[in-house]
C-alpha atoms as a PDB file:
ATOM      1  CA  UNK A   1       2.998 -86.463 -52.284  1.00  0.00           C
ATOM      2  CA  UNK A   2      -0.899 -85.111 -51.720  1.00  0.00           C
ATOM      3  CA  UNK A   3      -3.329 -85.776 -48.880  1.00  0.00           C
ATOM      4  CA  UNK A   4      -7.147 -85.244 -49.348  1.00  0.00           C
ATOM      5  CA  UNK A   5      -8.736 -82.806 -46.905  1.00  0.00           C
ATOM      6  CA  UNK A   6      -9.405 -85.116 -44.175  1.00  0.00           C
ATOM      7  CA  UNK A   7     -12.366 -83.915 -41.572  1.00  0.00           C
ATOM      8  CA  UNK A   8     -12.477 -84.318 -38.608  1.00  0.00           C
ATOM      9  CA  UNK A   9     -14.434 -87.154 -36.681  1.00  0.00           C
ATOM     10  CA  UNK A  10     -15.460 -84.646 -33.916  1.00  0.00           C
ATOM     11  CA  UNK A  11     -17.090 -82.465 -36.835  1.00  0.00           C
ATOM     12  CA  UNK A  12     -18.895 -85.134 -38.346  1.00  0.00           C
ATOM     13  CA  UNK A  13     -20.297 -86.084 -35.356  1.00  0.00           C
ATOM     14  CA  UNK A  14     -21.519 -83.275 -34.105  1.00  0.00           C
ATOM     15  CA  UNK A  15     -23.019 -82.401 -37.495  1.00  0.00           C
ATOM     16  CA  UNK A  16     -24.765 -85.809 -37.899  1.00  0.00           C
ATOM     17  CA  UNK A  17     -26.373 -85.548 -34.183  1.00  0.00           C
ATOM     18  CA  UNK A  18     -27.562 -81.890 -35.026  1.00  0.00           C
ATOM     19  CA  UNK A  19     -29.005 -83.781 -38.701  1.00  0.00           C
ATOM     20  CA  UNK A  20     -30.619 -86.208 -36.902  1.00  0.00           C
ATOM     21  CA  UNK A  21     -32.380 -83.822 -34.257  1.00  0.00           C
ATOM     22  CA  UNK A  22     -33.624 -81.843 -36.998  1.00  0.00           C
ATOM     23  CA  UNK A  23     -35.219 -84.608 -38.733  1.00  0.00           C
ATOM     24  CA  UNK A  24     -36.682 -85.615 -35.798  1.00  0.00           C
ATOM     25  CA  UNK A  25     -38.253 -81.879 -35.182  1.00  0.00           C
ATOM     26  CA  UNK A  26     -39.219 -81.640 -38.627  1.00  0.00           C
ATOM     27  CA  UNK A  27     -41.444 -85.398 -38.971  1.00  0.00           C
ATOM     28  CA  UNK A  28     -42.461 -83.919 -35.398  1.00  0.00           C
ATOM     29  CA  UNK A  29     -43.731 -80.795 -37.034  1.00  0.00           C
ATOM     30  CA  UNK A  30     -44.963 -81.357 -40.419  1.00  0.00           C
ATOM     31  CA  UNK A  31     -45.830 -84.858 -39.327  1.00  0.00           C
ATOM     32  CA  UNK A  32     -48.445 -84.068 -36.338  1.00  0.00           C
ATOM     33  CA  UNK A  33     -47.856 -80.854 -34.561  1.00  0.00           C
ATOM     34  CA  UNK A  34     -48.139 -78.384 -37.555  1.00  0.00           C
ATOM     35  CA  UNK A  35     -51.379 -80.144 -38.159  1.00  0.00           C
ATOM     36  CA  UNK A  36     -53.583 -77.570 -36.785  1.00  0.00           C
ATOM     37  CA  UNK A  37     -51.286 -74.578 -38.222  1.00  0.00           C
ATOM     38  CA  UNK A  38     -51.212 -76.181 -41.575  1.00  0.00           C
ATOM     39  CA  UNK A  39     -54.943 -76.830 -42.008  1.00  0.00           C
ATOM     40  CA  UNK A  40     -55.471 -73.400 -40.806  1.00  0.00           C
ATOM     41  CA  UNK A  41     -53.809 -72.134 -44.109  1.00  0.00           C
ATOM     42  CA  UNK A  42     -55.575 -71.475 -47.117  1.00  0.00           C
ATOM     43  CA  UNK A  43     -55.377 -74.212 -49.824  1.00  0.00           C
ATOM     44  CA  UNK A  44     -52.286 -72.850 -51.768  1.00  0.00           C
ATOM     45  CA  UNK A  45     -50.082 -72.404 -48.761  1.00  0.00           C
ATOM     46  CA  UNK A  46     -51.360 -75.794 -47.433  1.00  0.00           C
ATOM     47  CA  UNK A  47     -49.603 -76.786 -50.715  1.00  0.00           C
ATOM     48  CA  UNK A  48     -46.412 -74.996 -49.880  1.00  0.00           C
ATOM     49  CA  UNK A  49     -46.566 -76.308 -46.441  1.00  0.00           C
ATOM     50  CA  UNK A  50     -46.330 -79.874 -47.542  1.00  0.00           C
ATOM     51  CA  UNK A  51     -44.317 -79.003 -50.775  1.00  0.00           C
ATOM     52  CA  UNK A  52     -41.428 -77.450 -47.981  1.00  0.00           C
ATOM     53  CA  UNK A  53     -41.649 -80.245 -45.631  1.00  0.00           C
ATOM     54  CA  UNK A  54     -41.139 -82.271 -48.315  1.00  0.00           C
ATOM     55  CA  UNK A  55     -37.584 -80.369 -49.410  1.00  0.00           C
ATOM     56  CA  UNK A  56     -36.788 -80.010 -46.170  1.00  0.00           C
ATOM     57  CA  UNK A  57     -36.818 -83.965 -45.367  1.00  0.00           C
ATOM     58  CA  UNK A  58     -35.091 -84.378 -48.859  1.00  0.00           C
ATOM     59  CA  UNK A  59     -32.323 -81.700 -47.894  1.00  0.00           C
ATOM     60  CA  UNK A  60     -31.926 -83.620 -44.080  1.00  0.00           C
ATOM     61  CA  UNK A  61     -31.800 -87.388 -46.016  1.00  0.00           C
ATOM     62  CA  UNK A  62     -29.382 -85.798 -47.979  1.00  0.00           C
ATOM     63  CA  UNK A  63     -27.152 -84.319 -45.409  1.00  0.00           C
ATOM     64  CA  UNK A  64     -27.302 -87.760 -43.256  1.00  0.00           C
ATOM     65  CA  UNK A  65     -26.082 -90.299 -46.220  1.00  0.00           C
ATOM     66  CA  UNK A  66     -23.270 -87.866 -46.776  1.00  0.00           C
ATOM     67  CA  UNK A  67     -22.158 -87.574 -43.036  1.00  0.00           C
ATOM     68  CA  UNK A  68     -22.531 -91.571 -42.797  1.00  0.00           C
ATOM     69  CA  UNK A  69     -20.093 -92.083 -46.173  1.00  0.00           C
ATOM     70  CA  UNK A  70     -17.939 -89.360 -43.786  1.00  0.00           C
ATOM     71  CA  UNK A  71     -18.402 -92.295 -40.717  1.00  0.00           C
ATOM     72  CA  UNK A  72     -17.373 -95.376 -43.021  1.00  0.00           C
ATOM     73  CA  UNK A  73     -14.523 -93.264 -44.316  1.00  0.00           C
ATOM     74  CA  UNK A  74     -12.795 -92.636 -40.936  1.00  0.00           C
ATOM     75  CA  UNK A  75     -13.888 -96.089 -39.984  1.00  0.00           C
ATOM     76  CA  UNK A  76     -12.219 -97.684 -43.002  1.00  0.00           C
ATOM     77  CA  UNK A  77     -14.987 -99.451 -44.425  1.00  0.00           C
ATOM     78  CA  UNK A  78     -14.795 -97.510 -47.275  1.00  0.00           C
ATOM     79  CA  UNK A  79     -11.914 -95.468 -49.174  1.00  0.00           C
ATOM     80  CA  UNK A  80     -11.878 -91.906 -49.975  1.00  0.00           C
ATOM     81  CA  UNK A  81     -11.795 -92.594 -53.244  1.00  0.00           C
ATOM     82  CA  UNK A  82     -15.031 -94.545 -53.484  1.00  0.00           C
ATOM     83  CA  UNK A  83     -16.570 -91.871 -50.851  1.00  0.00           C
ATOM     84  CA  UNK A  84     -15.849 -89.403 -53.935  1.00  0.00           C
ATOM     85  CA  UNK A  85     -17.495 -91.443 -56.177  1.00  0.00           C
ATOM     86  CA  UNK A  86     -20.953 -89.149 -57.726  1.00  0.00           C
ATOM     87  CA  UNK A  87     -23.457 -91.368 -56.327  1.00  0.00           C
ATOM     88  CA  UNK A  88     -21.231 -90.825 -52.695  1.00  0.00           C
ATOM     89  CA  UNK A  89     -21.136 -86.917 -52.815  1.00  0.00           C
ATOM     90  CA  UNK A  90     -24.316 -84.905 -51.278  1.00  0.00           C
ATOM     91  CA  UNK A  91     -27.237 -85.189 -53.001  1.00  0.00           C
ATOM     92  CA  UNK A  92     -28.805 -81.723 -54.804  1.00  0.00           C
ATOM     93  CA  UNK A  93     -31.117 -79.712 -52.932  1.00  0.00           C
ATOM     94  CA  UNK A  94     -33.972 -77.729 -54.424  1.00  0.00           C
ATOM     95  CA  UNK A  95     -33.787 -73.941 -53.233  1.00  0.00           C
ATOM     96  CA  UNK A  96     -37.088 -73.168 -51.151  1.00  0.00           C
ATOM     97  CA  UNK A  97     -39.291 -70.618 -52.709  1.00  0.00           C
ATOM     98  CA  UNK A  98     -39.405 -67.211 -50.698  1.00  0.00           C
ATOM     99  CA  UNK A  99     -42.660 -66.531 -50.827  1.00  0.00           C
ATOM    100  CA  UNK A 100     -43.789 -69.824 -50.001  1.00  0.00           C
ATOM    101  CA  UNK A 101     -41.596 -70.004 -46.927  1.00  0.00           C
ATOM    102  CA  UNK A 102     -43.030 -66.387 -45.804  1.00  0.00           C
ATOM    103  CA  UNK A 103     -46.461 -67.503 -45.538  1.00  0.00           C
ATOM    104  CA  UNK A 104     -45.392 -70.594 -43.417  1.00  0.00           C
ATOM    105  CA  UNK A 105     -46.005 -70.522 -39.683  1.00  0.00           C
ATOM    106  CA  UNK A 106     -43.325 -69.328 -37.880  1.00  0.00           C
ATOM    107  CA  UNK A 107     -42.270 -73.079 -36.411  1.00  0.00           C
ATOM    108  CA  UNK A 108     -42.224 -74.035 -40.204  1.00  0.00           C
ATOM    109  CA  UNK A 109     -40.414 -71.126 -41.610  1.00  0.00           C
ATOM    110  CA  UNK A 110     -37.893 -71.728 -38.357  1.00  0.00           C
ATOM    111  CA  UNK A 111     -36.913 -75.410 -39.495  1.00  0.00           C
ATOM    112  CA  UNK A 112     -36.912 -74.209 -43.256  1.00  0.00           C
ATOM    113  CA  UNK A 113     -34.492 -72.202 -42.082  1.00  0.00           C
ATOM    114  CA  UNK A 114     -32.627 -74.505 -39.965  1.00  0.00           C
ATOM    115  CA  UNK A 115     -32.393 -76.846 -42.244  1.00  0.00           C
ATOM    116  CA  UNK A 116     -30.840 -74.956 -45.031  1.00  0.00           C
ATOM    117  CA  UNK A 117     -28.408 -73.739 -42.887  1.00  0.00           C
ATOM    118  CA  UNK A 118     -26.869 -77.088 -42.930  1.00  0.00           C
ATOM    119  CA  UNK A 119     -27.596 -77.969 -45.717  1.00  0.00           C
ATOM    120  CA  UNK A 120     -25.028 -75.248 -46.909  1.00  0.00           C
ATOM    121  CA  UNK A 121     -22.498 -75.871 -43.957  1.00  0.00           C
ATOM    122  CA  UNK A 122     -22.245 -79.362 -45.188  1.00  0.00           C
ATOM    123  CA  UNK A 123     -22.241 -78.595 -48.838  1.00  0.00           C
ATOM    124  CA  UNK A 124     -18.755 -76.157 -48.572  1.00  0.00           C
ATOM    125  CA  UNK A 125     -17.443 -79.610 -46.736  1.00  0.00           C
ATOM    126  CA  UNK A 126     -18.281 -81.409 -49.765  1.00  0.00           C
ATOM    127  CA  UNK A 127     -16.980 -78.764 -52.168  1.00  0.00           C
ATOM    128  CA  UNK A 128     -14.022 -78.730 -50.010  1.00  0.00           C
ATOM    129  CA  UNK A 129     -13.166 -82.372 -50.367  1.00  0.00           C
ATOM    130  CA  UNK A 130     -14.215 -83.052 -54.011  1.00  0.00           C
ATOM    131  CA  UNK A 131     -11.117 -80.192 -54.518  1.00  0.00           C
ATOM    132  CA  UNK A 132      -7.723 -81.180 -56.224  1.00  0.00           C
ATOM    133  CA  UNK A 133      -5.259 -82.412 -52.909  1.00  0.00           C
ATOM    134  CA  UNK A 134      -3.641 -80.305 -51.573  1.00  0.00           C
ATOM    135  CA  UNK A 135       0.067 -80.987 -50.842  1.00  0.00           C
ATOM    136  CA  UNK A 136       1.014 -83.417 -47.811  1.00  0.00           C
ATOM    137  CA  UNK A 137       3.132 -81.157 -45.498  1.00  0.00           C
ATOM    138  CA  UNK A 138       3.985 -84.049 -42.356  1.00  0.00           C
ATOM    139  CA  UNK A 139       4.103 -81.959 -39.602  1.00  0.00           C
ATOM    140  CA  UNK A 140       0.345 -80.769 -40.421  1.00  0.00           C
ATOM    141  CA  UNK A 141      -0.792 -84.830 -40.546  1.00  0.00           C
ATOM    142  CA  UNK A 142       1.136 -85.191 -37.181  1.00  0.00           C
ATOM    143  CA  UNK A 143      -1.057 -82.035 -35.693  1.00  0.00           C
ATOM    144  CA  UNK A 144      -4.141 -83.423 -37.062  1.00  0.00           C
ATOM    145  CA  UNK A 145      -3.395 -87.141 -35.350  1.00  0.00           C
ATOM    146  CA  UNK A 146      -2.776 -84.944 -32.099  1.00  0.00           C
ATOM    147  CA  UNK A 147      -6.017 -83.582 -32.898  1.00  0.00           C
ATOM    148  CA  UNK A 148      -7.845 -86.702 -33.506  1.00  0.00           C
ATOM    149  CA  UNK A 149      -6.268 -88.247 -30.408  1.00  0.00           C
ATOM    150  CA  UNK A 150      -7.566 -85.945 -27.925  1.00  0.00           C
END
């Protein structure tokens, strides 16, 4: 018998409050406080400004639908096996240029940054659970129900 790599609701959680905080910093930034350090670039990195904060919202969306399929998994509105399903799994992120990012202010290149981060965290989760089961071993489902109780 085979279980899928089940995570854990504490993880999710944590990760969707830290996604959700981020987006809010980022619309904060790129949205109304950058203003004045984005209109101080010249025109091409004004153009990288908005082209980041637009990958960066992307990546965040991204990372949010994929911890909320996580939520209606553990919540049983939805199986595993539709949470696998393509249009389920995390969305692709476009890579942020280097250069771009390095003429950034320093608030922008910090939520670049940031968001990639976990962006990548929550893509080895994804990895992890689109992988073949691994094999069901019940005293490791009775430690993670020990877990999830406390």
């Amino acid at each position: 018998m085979t279980a899928p790599l089940a995570l854990n609701r504490k993880l999710v959680d944590a990760l969707y409050i830290e996604a959700m905080i981020l987006a809010d910093e980022a619309r904060s930034y790129f949205d109304v406080n950058g203003r004045e350090e984005r209109d101080a670039l010249p025109a091409l990195h004004r153009i990288g400004f908005s082209c980041e904060s637009l990958r960066v919202t992307t990546r965040l969306m991204h990372i949010i639908a994929w911890l909320l399929t996580r939520r209606a998994v553990d919540a049983g509105e939805i199986s595993e096996k539709q949470a696998a399903a393509p249009e389920r799994r995390l969305g692709r992120s476009q890579g942020h240029d280097p250069e771009i990012v390095a003429a950034l202010p320093e608030t922008a290149r910090q939520i670049v940054a940031a968001a990639s981060d976990l962006y990548s965290r929550v893509e080895r989760l994804d990895r992890e659970m689109a992988r073949p089961m691994r094999p069901f071993s019940p005293a490791q489902g009775l430690m993670e129900r020990l877990q999830a109780a406390f």
